[in-house]
Structure formats: structure tokens, C-alpha cells
N, C-alpha and C. Protein backbone atom coordinates (compact mmCIF):
# COMPACT_ATOMS: atom_id res chain seq x y z
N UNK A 1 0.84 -1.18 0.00
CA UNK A 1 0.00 0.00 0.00
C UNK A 1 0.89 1.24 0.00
N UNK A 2 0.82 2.19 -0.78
CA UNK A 2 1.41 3.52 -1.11
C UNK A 2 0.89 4.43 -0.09
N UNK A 3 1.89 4.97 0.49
CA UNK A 3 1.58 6.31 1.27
C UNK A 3 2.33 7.73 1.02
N UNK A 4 1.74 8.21 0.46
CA UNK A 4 2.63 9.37 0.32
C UNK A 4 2.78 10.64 1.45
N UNK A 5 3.47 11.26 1.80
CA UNK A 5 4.18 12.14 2.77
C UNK A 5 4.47 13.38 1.80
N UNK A 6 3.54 14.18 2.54
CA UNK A 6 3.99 16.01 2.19
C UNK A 6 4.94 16.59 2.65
N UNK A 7 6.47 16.74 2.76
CA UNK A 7 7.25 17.43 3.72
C UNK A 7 7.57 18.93 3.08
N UNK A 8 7.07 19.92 4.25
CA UNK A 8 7.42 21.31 4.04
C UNK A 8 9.02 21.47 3.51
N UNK A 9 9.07 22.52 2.72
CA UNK A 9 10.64 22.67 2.73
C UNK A 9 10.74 24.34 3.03
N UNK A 10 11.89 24.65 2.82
CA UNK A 10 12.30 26.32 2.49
C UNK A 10 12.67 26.88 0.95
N UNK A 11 12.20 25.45 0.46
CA UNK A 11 12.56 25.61 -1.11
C UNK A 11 12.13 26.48 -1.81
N UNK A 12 12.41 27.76 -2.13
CA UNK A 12 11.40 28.71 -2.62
C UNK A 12 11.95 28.91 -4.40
N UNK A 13 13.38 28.89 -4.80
CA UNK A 13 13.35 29.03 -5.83
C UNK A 13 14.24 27.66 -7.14
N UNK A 14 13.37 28.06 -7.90
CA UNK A 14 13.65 26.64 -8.23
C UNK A 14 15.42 26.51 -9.08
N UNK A 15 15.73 27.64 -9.72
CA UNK A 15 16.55 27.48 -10.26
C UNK A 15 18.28 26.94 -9.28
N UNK A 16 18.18 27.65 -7.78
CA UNK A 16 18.56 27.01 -6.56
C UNK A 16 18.46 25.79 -6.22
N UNK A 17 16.92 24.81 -6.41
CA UNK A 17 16.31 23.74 -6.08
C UNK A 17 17.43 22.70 -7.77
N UNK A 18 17.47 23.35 -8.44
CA UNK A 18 17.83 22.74 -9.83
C UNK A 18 19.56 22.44 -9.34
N UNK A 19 20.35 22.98 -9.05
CA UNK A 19 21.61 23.52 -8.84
C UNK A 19 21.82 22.75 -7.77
N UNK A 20 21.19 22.56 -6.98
CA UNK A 20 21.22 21.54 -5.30
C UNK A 20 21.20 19.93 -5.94
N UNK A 21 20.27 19.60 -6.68
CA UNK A 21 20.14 18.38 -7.32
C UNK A 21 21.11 18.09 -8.35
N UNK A 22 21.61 18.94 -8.94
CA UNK A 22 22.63 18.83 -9.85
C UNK A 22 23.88 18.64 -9.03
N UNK A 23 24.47 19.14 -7.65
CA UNK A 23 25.45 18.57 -7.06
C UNK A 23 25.60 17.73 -6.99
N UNK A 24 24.11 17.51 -6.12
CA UNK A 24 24.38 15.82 -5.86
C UNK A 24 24.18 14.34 -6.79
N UNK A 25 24.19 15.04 -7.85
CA UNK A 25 24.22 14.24 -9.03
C UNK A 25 22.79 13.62 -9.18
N UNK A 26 21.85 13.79 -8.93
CA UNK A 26 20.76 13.19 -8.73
C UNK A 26 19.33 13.70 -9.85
N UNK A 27 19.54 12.26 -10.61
CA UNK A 27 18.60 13.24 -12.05
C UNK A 27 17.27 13.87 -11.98
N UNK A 28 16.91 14.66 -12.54
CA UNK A 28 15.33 14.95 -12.12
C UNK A 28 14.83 15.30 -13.71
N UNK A 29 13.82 15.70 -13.79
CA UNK A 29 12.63 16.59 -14.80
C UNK A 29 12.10 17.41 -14.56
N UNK A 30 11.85 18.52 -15.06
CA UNK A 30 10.30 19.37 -14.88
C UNK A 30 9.13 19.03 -15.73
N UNK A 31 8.06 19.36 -14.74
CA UNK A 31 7.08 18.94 -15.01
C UNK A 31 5.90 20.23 -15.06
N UNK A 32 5.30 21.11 -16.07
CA UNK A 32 4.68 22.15 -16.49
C UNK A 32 3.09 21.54 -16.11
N UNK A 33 2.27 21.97 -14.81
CA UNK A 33 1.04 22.25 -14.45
C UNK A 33 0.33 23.42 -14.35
N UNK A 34 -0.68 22.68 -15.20
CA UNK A 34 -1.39 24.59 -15.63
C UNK A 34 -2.29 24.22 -14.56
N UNK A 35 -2.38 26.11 -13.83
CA UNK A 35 -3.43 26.70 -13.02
C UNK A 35 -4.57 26.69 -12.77
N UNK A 36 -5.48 25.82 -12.91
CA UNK A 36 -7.19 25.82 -12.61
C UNK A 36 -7.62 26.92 -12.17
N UNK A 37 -8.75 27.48 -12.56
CA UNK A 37 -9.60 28.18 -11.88
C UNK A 37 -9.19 29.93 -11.96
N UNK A 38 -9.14 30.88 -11.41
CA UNK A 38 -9.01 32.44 -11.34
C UNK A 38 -7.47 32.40 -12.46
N UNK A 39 -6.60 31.78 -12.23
CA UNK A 39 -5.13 31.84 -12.40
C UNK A 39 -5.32 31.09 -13.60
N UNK A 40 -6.20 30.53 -14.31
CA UNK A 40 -6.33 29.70 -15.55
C UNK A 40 -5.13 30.20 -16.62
N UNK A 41 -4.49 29.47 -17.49
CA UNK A 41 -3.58 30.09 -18.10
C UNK A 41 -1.91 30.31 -17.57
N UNK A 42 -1.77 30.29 -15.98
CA UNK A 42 -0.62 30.09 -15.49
C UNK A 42 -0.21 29.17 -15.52
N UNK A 43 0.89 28.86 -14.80
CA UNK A 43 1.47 27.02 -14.65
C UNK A 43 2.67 27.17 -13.40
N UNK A 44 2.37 26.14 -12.83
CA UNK A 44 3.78 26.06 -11.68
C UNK A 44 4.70 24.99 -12.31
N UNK A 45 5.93 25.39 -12.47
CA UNK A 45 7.03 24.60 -12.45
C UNK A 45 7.22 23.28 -11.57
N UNK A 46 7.39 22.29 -11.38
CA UNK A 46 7.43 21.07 -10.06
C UNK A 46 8.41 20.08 -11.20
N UNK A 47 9.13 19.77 -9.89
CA UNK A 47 10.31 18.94 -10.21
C UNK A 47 9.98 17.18 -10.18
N UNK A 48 10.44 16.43 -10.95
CA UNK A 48 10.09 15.22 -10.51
C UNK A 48 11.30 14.19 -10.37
N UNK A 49 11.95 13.38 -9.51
CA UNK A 49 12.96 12.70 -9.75
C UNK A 49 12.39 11.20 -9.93
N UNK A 50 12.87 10.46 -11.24
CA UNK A 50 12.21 9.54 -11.37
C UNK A 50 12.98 8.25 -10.70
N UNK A 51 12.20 7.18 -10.45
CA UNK A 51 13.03 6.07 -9.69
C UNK A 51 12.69 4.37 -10.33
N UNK A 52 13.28 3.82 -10.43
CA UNK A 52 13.10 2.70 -11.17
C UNK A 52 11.57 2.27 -11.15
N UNK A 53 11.38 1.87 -9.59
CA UNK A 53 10.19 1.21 -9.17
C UNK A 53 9.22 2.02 -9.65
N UNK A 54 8.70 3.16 -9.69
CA UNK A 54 7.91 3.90 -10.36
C UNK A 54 7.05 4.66 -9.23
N UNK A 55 7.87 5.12 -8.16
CA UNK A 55 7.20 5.48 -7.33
C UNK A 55 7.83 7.01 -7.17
N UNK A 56 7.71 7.81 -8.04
CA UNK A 56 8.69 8.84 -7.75
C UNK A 56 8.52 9.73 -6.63
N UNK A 57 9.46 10.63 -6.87
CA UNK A 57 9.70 12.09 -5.72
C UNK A 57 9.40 12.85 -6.29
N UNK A 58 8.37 13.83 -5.92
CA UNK A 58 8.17 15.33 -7.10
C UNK A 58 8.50 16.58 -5.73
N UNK A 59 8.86 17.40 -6.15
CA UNK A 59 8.94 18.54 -5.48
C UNK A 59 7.85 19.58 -5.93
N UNK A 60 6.67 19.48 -5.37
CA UNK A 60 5.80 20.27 -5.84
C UNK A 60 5.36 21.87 -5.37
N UNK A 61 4.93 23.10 -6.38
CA UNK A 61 5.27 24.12 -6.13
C UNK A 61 3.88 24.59 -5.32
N UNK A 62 4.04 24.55 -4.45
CA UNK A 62 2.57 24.90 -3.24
C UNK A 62 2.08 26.60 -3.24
N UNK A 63 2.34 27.39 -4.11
CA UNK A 63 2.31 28.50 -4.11
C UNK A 63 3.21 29.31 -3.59
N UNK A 64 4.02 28.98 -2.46
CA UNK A 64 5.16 29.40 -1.68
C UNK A 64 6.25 28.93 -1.55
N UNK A 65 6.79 27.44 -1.48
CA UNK A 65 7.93 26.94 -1.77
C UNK A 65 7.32 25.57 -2.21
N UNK A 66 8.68 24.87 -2.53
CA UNK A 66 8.37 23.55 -3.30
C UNK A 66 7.97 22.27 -1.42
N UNK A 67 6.91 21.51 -2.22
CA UNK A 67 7.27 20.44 -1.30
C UNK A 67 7.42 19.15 -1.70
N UNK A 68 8.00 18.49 -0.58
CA UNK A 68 8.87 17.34 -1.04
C UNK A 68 7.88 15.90 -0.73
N UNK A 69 7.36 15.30 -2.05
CA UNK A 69 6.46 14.61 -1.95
C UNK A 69 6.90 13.26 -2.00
N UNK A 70 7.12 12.50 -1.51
CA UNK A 70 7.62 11.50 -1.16
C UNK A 70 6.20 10.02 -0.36
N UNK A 71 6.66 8.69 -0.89
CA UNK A 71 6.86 7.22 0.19
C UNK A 71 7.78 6.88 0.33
N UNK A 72 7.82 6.99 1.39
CA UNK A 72 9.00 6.30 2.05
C UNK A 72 9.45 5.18 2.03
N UNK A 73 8.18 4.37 1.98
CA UNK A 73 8.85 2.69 2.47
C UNK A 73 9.28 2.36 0.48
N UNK A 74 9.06 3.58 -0.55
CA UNK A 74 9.62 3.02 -1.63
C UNK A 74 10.68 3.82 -2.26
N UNK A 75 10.92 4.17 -1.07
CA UNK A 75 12.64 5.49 -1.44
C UNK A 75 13.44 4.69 -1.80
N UNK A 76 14.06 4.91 -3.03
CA UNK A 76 15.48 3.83 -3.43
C UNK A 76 16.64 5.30 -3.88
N UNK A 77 17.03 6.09 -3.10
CA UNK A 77 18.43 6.92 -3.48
C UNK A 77 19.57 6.35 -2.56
N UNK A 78 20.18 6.92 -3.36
CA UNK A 78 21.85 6.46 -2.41
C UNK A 78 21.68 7.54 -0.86
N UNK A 79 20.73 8.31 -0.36
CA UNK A 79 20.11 8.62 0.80
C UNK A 79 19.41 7.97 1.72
N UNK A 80 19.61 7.98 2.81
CA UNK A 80 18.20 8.06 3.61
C UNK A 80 17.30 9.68 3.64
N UNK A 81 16.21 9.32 3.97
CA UNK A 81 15.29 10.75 3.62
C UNK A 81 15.76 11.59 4.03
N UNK A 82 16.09 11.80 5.57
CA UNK A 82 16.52 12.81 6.50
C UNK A 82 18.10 13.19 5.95
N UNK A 83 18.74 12.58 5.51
CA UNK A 83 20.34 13.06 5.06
C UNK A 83 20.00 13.28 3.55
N UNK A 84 19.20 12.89 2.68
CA UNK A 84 18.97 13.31 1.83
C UNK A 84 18.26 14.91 1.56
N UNK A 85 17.10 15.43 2.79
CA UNK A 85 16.76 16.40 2.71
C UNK A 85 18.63 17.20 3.22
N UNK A 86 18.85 17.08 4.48
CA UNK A 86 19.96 17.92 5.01
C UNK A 86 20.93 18.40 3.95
N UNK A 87 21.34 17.62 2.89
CA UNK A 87 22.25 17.10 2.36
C UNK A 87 21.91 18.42 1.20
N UNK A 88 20.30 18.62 0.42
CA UNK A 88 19.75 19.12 -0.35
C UNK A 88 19.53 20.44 -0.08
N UNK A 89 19.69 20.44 1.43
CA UNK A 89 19.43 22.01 1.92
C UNK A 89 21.10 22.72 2.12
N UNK A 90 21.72 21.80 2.30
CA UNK A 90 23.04 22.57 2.40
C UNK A 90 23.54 22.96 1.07
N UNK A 91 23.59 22.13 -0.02
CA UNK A 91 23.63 22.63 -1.17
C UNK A 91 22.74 24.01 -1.51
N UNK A 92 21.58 23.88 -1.19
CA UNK A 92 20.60 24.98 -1.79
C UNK A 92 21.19 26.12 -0.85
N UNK A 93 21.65 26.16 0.29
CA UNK A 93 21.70 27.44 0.78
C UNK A 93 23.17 28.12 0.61
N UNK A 94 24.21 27.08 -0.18
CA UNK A 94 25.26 27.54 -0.13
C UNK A 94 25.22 28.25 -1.76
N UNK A 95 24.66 27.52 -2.64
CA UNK A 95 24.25 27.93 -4.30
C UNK A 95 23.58 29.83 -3.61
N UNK A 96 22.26 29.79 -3.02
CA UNK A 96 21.75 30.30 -2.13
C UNK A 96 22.87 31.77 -1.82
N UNK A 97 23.79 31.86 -1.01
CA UNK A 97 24.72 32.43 -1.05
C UNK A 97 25.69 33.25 -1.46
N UNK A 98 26.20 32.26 -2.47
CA UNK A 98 27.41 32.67 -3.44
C UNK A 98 26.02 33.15 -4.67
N UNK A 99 25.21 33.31 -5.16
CA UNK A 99 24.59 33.76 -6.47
C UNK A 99 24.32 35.32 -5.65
N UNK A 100 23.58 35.09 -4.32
CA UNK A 100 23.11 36.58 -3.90
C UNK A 100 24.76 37.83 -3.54
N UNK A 101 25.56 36.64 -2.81
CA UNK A 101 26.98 37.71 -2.79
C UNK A 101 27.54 38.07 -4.13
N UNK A 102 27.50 37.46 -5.08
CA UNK A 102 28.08 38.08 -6.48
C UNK A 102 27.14 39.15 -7.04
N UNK A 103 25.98 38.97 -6.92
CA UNK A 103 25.15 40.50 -7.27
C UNK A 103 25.06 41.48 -6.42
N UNK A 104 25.98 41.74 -5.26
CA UNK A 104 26.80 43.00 -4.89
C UNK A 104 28.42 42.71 -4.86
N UNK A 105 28.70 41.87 -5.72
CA UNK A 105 30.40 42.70 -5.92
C UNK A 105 31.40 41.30 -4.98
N UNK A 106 30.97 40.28 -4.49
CA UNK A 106 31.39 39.29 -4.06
C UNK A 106 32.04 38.45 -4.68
N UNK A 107 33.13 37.59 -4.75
CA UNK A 107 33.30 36.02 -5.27
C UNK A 107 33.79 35.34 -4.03
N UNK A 108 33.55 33.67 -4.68
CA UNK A 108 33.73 32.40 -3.91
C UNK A 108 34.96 32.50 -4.00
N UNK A 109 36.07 32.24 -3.00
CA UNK A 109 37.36 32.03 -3.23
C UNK A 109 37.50 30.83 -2.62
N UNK A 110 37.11 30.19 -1.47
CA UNK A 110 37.59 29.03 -1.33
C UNK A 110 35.75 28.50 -0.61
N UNK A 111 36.13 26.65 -0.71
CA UNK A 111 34.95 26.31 -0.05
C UNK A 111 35.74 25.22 0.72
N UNK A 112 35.22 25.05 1.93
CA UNK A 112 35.37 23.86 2.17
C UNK A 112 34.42 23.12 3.33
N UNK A 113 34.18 21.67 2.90
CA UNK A 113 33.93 20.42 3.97
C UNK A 113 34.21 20.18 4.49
N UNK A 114 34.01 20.28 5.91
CA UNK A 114 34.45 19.95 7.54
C UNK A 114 33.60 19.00 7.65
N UNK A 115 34.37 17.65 9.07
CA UNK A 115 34.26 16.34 9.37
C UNK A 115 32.77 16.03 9.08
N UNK A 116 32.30 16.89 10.26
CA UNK A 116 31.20 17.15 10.79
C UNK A 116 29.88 17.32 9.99
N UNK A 117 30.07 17.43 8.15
CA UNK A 117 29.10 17.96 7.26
C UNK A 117 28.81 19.14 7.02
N UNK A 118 29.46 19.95 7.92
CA UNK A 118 29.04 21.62 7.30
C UNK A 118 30.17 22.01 6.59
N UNK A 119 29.59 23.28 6.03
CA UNK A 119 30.62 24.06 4.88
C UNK A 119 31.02 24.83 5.13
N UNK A 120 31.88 25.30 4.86
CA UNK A 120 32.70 27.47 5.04
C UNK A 120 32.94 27.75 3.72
N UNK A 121 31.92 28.41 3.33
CA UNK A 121 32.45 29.33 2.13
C UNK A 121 33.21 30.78 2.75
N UNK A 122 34.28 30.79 2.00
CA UNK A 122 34.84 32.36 1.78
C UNK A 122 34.47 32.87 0.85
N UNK A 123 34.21 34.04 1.03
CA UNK A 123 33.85 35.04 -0.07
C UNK A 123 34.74 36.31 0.31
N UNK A 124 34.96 37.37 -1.04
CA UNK A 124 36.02 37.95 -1.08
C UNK A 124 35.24 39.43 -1.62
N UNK A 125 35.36 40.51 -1.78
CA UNK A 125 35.14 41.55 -2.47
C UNK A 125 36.28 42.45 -2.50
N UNK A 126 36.82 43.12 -3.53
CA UNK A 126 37.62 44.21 -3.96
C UNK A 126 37.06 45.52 -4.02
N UNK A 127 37.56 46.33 -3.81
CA UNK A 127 37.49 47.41 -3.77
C UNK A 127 38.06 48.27 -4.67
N UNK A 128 37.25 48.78 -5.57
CA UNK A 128 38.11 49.45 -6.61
C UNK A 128 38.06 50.90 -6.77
N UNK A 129 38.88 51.62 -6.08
CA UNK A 129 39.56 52.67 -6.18
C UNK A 129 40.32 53.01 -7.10
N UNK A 130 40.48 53.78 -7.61
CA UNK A 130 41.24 54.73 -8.58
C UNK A 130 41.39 55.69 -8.89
């Protein structure tokens, strides 16, 4: 018996959400749903990662951020759910980061992975005087 699970995320933009999944090497699709009703004619973007068994993962766009639609008992990634979300959010907030510091004058100069799973990005800005 199939159960599917709604999990909230902070996922708000997708091209971030695209860039997080692309780290972790993990293939996906988009999937174009048009708007019913007042909004007729719109469409939300939603991600789908497909999985052998045919039970996929979609990240669907709830009007406010994506959520992560999932069964569990038919998850087959090289994850478990909970290190798979963590794993998806550290990517997204570090992409997250380095895109918003370069549109005031920032770059990535170094990154790195500590034991523990977290990251240190450095970021750098110049100052140009003349």
C-alpha cells in the first residue's frame, strides 16, 4: 500500500532547487502544471525525480515553496530521507549564497567540507579605487 508524505521545505526558488540536485548528481525533470480556476492560463514549475520502481519524488510548487512529496517505504536513493533532505538544503543554501553575494560585488574564493558535514564558504570583495 502507497503512502505518500507532504514534507514542508524552504525551497522557494527553483533554479537554486535545480543547482542543489545537480550537485548531488541526482537526475530529475520538470514537469509544467497549468493553473485551474481564477489563475487559468498560469502554470507552476514542479520537479520530478524519477526512480526505477515507479514510485517517484516530485517537489511540488505549493504557491510558496516547493514540497517534497515523497513514500517512504519506496525510497530507493543512495540517501536516507533525512540526510537526503539535510544534504539538499546545504547545497541549496550555499548555491543560495554565493549567487546573492556576487550580485553586490562578491566572489567564492575558497569552499570547504568539515568532518562534521558543514561548509565554510569564503567570499572575497575588492574594492576598486582609482
Amino acid at each position: 500500500m502507497s503512502h505518500f508524505t507532504n514534507l514542508k521545505t524552504s525551497f522557494k526558488n527553483l533554479l537554486h532547487l535545480e543547482r542543489a540536485l545537480n550537485k548531488l548528481e541526482i537526475p530529475y525533470k520538470r514537469e509544467k502544471k497549468i493553473i485551474e480556476g481564477e489563475n487559468s492560463g498560469l502554470c507552476n514549475i514542479n520537479l520530478i525525480i524519477p526512480q526505477s520502481n515507479k514510485y517517484d519524488i516530485t517537489f511540488d510548487w505549493n504557491g510558496e515553496e516547493y514540497e517534497l512529496v515523497l513514500d517512504a517505504s519506496f525510497w530507493i536513493q543512495p540517501y536516507p530521507v533525512e540526510s537526503f533532505i539535510n544534504k539538499l538544503s546545504q547545497h541549496y543554501a550555499s548555491d543560495v549564497i554565493i549567487t546573492e553575494s556576487q550580485k553586490i560585488g562578491f566572489q567564492p574564493i575558497k569552499s570547504q567540507q568539515h568532518l562534521d558535514g558543514s561548509n565554510t564558504i569564503t567570499l572575497q570583495r575588492w574594492n576598486s579605487t582609482s
